[in-house]
N, C-alpha and C. Protein backbone atom coordinates (compact mmCIF):
# COMPACT_ATOMS: atom_id res chain seq x y z
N UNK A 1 0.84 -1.17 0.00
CA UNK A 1 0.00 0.00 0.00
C UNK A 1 0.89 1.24 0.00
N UNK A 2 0.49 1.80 -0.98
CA UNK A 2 1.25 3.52 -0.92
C UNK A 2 0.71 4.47 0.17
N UNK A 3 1.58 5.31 1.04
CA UNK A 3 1.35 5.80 1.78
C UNK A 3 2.18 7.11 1.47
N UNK A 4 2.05 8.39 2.12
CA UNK A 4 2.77 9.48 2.31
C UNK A 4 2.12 10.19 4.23
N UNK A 5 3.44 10.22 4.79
CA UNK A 5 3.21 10.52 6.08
C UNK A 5 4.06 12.02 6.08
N UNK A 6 3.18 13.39 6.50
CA UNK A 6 3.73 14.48 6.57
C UNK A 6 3.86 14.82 8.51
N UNK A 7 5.05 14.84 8.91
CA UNK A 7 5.49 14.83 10.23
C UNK A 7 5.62 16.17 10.64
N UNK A 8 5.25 16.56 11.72
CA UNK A 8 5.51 18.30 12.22
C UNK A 8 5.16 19.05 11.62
N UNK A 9 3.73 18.95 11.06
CA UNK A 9 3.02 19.77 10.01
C UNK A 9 2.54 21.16 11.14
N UNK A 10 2.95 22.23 10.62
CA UNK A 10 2.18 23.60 11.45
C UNK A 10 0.72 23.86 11.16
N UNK A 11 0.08 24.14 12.04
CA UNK A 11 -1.35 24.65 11.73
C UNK A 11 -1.33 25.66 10.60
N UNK A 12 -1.02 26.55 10.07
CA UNK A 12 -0.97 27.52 9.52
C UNK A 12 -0.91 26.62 7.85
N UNK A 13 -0.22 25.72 7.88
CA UNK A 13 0.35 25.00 6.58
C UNK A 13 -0.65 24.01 6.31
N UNK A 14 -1.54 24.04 7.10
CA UNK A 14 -3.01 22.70 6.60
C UNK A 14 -4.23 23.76 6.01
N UNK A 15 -4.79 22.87 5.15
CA UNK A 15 -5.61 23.43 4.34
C UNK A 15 -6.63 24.50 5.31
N UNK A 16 -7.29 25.26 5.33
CA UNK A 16 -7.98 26.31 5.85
C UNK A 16 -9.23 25.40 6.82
N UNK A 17 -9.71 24.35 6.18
CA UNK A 17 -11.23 23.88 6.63
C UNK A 17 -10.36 22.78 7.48
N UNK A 18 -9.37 22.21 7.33
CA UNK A 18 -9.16 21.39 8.38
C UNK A 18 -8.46 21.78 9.54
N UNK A 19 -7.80 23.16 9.36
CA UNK A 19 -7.50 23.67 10.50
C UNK A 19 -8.53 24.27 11.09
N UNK A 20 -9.99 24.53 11.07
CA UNK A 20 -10.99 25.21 11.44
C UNK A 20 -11.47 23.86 12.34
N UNK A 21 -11.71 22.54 11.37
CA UNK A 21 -12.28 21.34 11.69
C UNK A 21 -11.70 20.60 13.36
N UNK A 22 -10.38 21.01 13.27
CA UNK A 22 -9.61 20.62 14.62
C UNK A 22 -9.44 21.56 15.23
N UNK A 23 -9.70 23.09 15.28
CA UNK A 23 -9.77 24.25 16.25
C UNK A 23 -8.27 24.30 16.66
N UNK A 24 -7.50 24.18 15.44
CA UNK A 24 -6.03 24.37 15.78
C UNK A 24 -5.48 25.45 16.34
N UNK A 25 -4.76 25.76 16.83
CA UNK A 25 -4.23 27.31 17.38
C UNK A 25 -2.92 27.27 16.63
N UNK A 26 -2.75 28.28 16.06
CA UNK A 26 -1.26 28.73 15.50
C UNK A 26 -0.15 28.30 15.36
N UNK A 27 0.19 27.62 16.83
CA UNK A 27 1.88 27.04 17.30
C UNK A 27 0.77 25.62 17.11
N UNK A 28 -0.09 25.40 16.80
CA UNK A 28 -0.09 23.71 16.71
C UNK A 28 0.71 22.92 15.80
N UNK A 29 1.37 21.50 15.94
CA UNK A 29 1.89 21.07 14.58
C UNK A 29 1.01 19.45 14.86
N UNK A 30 0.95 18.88 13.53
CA UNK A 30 0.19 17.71 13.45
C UNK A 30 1.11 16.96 12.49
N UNK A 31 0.57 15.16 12.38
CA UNK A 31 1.49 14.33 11.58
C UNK A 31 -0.07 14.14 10.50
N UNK A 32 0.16 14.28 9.56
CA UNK A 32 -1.01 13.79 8.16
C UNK A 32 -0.48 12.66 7.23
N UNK A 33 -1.34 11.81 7.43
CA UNK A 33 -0.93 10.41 6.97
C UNK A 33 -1.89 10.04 5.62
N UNK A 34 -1.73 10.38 4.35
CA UNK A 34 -2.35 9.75 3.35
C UNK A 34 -2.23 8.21 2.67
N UNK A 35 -3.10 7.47 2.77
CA UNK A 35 -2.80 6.41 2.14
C UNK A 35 -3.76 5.69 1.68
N UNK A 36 -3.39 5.45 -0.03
CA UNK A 36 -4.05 4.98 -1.36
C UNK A 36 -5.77 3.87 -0.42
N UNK A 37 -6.68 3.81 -0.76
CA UNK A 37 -7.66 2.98 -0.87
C UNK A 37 -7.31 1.78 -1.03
N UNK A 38 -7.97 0.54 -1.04
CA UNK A 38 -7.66 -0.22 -2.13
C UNK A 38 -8.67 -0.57 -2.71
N UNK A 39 -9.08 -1.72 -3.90
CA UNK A 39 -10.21 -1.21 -4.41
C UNK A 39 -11.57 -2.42 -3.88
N UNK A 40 -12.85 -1.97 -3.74
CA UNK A 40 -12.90 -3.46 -2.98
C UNK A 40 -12.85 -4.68 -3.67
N UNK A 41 -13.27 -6.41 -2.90
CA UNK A 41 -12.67 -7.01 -3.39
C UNK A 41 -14.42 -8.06 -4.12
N UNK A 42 -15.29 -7.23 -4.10
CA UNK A 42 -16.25 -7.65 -4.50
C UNK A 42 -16.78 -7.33 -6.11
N UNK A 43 -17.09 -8.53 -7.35
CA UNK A 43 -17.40 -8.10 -8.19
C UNK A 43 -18.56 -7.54 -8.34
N UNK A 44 -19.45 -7.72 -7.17
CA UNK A 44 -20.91 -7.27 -7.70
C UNK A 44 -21.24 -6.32 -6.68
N UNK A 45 -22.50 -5.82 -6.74
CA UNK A 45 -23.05 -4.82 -5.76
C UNK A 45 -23.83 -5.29 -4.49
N UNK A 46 -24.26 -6.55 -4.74
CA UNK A 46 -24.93 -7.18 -3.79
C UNK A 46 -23.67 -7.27 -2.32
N UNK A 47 -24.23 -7.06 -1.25
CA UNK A 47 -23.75 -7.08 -0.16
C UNK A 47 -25.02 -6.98 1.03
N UNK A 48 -24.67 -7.28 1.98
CA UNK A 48 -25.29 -6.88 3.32
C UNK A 48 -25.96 -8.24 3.77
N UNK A 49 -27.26 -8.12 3.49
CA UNK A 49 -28.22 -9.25 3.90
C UNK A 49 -28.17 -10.37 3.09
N UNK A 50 -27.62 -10.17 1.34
CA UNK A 50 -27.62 -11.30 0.24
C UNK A 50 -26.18 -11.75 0.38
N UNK A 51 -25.22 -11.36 0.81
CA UNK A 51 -23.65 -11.65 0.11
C UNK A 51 -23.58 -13.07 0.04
N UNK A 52 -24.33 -13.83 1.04
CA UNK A 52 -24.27 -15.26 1.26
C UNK A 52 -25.44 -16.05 0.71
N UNK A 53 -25.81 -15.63 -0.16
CA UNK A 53 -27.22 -16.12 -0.71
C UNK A 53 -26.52 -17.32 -2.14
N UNK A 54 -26.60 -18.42 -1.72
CA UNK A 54 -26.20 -19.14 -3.27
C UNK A 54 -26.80 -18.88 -4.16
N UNK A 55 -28.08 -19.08 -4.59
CA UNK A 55 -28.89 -18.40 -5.30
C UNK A 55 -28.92 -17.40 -6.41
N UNK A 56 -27.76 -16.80 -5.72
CA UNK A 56 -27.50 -15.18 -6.20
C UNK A 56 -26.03 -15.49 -6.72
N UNK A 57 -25.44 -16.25 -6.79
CA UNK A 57 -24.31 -16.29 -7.52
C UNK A 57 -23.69 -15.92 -8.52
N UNK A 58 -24.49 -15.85 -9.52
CA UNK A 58 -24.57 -15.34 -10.99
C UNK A 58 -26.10 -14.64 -11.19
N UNK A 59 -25.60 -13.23 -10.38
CA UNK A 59 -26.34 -12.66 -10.45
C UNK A 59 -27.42 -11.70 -11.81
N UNK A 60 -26.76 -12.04 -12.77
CA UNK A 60 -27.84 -11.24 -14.29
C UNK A 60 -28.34 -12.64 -14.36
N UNK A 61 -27.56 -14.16 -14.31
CA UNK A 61 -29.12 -15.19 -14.54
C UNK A 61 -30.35 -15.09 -13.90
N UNK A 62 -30.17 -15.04 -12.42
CA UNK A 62 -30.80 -14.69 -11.12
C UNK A 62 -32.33 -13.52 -11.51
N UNK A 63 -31.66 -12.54 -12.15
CA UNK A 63 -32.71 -11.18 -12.53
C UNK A 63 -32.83 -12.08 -13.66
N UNK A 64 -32.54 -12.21 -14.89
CA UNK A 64 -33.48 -12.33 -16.06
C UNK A 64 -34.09 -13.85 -15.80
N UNK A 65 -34.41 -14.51 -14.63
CA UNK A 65 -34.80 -15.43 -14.13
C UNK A 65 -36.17 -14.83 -13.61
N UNK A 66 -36.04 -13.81 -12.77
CA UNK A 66 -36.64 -12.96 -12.48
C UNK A 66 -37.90 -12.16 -13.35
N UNK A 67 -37.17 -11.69 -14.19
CA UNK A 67 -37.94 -10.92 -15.00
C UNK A 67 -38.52 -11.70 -16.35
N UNK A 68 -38.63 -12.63 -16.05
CA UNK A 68 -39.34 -13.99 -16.77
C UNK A 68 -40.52 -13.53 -16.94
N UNK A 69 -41.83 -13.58 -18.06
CA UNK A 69 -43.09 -13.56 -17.61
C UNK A 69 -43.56 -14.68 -17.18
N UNK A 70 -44.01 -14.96 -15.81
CA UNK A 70 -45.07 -16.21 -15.89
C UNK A 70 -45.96 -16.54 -16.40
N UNK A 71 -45.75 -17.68 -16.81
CA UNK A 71 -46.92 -18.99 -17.36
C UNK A 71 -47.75 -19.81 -16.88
């Protein structure tokens, strides 16, 4: 994972809204640690209550299974 860590950062030198956001005072200094996301590790959108649903495995058969007209 890519990271960038800024050490002994002055209040004055952080963006305007995040020094407002932490009520920094002047002589404050802070460490700001950025690091990359990763991306998640799920192909589909289904999550929460379905993730474990077999059923749902191949999920576009599943819907146009679905969206069948009945007979």
């Amino acid at each position: 994972m890519n990271s960038l860590v800024i050490e002994h950062l002055k209040a004055d030198e952080l963006p305007r809204q995040w020094a407002e956001q932490l009520k920094a005072t002047p002589d404050a200094t802070f460490t700001v640690r950025i690091e990359a996301e990763e991306a998640p590790t799920t192909t589909h959108g289904a999550f929460g209550l379905w993730q474990d649903r077999e059923d749902m495995n191949d999920i576009e058969a599943y819907l146009r299974d679905l969206r069948q007209p009945r007979r």
